[in-house]
C-alpha atoms as a PDB file:
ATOM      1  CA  UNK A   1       0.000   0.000   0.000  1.00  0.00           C
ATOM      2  CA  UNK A   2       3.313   2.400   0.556  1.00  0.00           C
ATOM      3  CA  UNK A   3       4.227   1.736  -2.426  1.00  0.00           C
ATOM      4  CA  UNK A   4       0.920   2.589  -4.362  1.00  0.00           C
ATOM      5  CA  UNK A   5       0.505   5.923  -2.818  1.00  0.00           C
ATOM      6  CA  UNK A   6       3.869   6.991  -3.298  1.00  0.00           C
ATOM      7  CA  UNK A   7       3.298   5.749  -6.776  1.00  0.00           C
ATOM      8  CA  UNK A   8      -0.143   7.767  -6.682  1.00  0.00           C
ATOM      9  CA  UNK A   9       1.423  11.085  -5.196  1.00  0.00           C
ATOM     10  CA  UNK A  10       4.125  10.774  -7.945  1.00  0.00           C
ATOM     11  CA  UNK A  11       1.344  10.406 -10.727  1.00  0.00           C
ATOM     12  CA  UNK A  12      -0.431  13.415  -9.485  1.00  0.00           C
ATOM     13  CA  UNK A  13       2.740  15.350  -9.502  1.00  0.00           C
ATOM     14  CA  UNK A  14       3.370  14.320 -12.990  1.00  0.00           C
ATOM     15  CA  UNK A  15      -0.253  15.411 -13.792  1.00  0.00           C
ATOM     16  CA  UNK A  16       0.013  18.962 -12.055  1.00  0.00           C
ATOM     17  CA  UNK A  17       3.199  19.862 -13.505  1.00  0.00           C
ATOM     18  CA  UNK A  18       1.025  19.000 -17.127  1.00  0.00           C
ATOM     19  CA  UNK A  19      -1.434  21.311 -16.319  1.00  0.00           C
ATOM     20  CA  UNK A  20       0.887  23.992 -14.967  1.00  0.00           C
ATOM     21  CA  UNK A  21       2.514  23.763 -18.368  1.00  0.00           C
ATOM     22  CA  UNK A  22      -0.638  23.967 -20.682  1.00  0.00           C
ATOM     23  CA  UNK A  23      -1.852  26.651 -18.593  1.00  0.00           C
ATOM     24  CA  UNK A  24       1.486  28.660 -18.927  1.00  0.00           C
ATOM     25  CA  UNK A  25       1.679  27.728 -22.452  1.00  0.00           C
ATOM     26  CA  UNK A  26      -2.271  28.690 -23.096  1.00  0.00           C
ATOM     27  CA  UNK A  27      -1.903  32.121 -21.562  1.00  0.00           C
ATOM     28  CA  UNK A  28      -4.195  30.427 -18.705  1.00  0.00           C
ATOM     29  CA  UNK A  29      -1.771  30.680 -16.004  1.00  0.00           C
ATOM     30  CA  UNK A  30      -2.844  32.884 -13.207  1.00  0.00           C
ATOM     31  CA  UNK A  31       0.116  35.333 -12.291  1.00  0.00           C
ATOM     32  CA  UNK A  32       0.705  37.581  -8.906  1.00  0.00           C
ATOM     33  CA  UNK A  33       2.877  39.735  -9.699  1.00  0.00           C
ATOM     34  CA  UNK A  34       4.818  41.872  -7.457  1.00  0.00           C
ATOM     35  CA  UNK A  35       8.086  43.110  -7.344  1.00  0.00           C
ATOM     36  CA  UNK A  36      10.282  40.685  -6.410  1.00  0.00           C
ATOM     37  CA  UNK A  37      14.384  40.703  -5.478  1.00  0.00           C
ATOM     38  CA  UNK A  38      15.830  38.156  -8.007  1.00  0.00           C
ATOM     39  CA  UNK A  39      18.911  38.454  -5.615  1.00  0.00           C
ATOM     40  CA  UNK A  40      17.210  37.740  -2.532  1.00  0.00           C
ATOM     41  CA  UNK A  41      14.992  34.876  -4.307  1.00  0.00           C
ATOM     42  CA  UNK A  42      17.926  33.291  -5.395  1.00  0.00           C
ATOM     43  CA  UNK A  43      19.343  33.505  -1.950  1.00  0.00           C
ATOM     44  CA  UNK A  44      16.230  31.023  -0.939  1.00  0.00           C
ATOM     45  CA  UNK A  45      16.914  28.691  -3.481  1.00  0.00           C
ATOM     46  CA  UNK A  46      20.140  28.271  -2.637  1.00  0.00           C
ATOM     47  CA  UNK A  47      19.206  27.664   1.033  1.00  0.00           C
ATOM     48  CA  UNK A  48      16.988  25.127   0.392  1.00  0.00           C
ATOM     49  CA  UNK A  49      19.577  23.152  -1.848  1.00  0.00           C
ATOM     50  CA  UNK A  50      22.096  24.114   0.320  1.00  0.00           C
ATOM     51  CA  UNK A  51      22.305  20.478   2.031  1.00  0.00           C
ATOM     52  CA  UNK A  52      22.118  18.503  -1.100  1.00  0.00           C
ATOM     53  CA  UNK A  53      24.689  20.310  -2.891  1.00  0.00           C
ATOM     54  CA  UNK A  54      26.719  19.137   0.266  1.00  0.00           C
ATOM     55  CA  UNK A  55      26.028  16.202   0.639  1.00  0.00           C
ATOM     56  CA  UNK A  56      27.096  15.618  -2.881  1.00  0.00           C
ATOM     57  CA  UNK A  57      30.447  17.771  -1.867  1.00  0.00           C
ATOM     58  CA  UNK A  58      29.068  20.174  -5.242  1.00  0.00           C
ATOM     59  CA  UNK A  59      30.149  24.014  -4.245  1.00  0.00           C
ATOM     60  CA  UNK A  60      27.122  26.758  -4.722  1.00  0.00           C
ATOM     61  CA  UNK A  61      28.515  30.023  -5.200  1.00  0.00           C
ATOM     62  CA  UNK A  62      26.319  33.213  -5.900  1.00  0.00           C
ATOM     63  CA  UNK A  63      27.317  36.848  -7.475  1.00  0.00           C
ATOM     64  CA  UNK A  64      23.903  38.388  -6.280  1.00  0.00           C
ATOM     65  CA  UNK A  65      25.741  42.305  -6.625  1.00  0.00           C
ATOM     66  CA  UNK A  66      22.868  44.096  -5.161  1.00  0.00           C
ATOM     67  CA  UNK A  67      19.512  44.334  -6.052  1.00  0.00           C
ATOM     68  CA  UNK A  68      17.279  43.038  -8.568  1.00  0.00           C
ATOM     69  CA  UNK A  69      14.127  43.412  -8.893  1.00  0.00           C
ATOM     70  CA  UNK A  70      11.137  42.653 -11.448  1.00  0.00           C
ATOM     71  CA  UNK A  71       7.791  42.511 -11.412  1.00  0.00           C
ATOM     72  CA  UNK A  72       7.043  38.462 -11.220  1.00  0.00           C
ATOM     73  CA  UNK A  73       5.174  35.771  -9.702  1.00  0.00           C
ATOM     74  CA  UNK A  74       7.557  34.937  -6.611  1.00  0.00           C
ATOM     75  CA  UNK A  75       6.273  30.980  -6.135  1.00  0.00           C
ATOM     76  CA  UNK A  76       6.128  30.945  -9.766  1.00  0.00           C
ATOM     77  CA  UNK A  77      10.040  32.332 -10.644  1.00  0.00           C
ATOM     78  CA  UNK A  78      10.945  30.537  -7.001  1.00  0.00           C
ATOM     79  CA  UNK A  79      10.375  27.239  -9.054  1.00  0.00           C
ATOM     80  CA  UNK A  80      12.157  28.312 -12.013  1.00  0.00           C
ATOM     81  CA  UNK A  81      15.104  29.050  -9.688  1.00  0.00           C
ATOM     82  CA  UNK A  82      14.555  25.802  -8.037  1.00  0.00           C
ATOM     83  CA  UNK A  83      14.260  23.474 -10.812  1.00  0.00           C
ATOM     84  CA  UNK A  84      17.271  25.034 -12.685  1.00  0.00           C
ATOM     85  CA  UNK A  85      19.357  24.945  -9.163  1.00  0.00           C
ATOM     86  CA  UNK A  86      18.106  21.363  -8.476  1.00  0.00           C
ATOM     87  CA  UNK A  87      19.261  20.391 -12.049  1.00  0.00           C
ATOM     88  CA  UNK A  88      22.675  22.112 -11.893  1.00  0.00           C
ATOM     89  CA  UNK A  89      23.190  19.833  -9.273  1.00  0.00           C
ATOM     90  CA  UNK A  90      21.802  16.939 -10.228  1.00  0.00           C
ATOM     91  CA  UNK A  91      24.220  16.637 -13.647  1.00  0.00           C
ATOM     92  CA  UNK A  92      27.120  17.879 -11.861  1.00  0.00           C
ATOM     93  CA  UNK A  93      30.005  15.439 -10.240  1.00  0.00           C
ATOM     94  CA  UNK A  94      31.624  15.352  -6.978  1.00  0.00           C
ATOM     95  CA  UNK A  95      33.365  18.404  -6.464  1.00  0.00           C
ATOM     96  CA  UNK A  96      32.070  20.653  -9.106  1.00  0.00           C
ATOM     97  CA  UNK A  97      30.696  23.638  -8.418  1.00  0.00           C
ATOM     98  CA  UNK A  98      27.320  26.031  -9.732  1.00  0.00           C
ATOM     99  CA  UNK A  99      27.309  29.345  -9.760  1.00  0.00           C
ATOM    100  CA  UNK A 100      24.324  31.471  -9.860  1.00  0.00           C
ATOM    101  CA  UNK A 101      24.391  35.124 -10.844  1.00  0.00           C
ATOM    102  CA  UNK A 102      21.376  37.838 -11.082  1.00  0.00           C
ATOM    103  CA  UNK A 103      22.081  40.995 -12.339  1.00  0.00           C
ATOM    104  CA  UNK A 104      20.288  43.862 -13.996  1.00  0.00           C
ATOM    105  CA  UNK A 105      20.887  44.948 -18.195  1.00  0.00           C
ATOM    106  CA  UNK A 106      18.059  47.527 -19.607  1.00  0.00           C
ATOM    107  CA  UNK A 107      14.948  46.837 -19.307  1.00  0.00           C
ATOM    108  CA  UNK A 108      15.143  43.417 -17.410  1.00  0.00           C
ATOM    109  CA  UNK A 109      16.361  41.141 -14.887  1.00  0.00           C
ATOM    110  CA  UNK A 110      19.079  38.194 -15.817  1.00  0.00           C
ATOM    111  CA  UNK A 111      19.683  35.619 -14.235  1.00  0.00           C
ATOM    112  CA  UNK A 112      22.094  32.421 -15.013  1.00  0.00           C
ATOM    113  CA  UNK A 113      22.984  29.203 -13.672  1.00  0.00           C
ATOM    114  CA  UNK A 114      26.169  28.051 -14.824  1.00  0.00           C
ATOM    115  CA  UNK A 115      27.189  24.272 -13.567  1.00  0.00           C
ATOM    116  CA  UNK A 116      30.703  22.586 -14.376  1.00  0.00           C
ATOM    117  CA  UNK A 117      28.205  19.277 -15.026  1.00  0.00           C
ATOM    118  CA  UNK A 118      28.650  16.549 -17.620  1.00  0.00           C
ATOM    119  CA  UNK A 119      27.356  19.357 -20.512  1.00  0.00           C
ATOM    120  CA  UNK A 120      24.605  19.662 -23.024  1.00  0.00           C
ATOM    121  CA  UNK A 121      24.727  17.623 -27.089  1.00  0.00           C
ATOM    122  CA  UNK A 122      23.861  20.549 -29.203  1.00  0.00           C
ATOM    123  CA  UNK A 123      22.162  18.152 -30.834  1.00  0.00           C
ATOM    124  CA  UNK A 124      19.575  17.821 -27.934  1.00  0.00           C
ATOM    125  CA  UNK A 125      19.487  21.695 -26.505  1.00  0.00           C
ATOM    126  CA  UNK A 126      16.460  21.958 -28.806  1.00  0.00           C
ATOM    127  CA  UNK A 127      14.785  19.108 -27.375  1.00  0.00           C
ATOM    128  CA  UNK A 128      15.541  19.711 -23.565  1.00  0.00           C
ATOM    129  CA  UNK A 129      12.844  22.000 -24.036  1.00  0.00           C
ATOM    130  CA  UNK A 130      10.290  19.410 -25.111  1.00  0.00           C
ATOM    131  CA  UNK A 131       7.418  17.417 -22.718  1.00  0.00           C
ATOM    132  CA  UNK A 132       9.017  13.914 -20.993  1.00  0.00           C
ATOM    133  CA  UNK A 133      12.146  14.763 -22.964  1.00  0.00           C
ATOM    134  CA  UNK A 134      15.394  13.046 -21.232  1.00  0.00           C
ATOM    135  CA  UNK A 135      18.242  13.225 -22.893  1.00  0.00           C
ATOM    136  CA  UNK A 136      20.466  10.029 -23.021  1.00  0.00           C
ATOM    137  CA  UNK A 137      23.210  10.769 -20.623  1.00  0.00           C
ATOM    138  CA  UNK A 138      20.342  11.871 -18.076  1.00  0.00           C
ATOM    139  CA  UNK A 139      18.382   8.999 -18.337  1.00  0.00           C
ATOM    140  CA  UNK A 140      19.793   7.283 -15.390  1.00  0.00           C
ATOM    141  CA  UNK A 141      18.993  10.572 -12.753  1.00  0.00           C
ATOM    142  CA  UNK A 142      15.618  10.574 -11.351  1.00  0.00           C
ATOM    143  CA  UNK A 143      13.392  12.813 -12.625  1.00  0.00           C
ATOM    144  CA  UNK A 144       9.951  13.281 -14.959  1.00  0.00           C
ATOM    145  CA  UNK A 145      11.272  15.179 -18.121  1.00  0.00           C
ATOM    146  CA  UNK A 146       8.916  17.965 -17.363  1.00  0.00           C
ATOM    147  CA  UNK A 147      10.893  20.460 -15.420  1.00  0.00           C
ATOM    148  CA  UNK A 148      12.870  22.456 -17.972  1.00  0.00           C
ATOM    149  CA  UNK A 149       9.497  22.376 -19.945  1.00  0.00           C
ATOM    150  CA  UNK A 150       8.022  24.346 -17.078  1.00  0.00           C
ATOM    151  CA  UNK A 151      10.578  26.135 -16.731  1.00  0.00           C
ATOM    152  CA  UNK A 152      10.047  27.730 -19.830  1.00  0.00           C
ATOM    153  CA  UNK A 153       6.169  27.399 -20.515  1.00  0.00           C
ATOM    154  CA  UNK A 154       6.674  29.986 -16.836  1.00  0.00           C
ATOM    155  CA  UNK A 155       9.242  32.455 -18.100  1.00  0.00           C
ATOM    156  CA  UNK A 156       7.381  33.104 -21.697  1.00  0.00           C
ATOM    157  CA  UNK A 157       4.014  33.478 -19.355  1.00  0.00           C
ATOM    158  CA  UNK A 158       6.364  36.101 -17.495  1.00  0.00           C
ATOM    159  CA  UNK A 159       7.333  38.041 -21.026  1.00  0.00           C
ATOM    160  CA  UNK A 160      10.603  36.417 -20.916  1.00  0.00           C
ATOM    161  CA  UNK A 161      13.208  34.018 -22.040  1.00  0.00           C
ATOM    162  CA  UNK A 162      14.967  30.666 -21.647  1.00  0.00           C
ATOM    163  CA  UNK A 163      18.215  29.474 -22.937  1.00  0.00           C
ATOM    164  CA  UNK A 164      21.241  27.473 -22.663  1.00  0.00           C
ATOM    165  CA  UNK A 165      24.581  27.438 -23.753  1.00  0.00           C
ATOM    166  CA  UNK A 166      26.502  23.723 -23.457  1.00  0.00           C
ATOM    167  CA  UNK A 167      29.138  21.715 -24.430  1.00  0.00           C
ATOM    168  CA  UNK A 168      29.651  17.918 -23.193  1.00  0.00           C
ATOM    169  CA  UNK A 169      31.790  17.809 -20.489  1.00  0.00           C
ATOM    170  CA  UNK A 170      32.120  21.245 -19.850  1.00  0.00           C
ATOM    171  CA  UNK A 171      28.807  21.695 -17.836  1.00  0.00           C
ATOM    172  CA  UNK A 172      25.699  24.102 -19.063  1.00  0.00           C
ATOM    173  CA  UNK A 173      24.828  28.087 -18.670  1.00  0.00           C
ATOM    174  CA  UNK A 174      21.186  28.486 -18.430  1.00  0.00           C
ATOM    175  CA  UNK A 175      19.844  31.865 -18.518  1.00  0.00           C
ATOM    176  CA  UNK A 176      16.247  33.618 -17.871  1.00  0.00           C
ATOM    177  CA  UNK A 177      15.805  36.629 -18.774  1.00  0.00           C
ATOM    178  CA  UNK A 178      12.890  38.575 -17.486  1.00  0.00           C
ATOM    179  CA  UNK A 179      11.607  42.267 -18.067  1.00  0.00           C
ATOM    180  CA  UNK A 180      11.257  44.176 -15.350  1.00  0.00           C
ATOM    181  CA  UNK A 181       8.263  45.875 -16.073  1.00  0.00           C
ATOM    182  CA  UNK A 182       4.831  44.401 -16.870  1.00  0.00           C
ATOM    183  CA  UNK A 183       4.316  43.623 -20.620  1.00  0.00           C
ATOM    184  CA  UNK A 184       1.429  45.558 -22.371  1.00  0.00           C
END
């Protein structure tokens, strides 16, 4: 019976992420926005990973130079943080280290998380993107397929952007890029 409701609570995770995606992705999602500290958001993230990354001996180092704020759905962009954080870590070896940085350029709020992890195919930086998508050197990590797809179906529902830059075996740069005003 332990096993069938973790099984169940696992399910229903899958299936809430799903609709959290088509919702972002439909223009359905329900924002509250506010104006947030990137910085100080960050800073959370990092606390709540803080253990993990430890226990796994991976350094987290943060250049949060003051602050940074945009007008975003704090859960929302907390998750984004989290899931990119939580992946950084997850594809990184012993002793690497992730860095995450949040700074300000015109007009909107940047922030990257850089990893010294086992690195991107550019043949599959299209498809990271993509529902249930697991590329073949992540296959044996835990994990759904569907976090970097909300990651981005909740930055584009923010009026902003998702990328990466990668090469294999020289970890992965993933950057959101957010404006710090509310889009028209």
């Amino acid at each position: 019976l332990a096993d069938c409701l973790e099984e169940s609570e696992r399910v229903l995770a899958m299936l809430n992420t799903l609709m959290d995606i088509t919702e972002a992705e439909a223009g359905m999602m329900k924002l509250h926005r506010a104006p947030v500290d990137l910085g100080q958001l960050a800073r959370e993230v990092v606390e709540l990973y803080q253990y993990v990354a430890e226990e796994r001996k991976i350094a987290i180092h943060t250049e949060l130079p003051g602050p940074c704020a945009a007008n975003v759905d704090r859960n929302r962009i907390r998750q984004v943080f989290a899931n990119l954080l939580d992946n950084a870590i997850k594809y990184t070896p012993e002793k690497g280290s992730v860095t995450i940085t949040v700074h300000d350029e015109p007009g909107q709020a940047v922030a990257t998380f850089h990893d010294t992890g086992m690195g991107i195919p550019a043949e599959e930086q299209g498809k990271i993107w993509a529902r249930l998508y697991r590329g073949d050197k992540s296959r044996s990590q835990r994990g759904l397929g569907l976090g970097l797809s909300l990651v981005k179906a909740v930055v584009e529902a923010h009026g902003g952007k998702v990328t990466v830059a990668s090469q294999p075996n020289e970890g992965a740069t993933f950057t959101v890029k957010l404006p710090k005003q509310l889009p028209n």
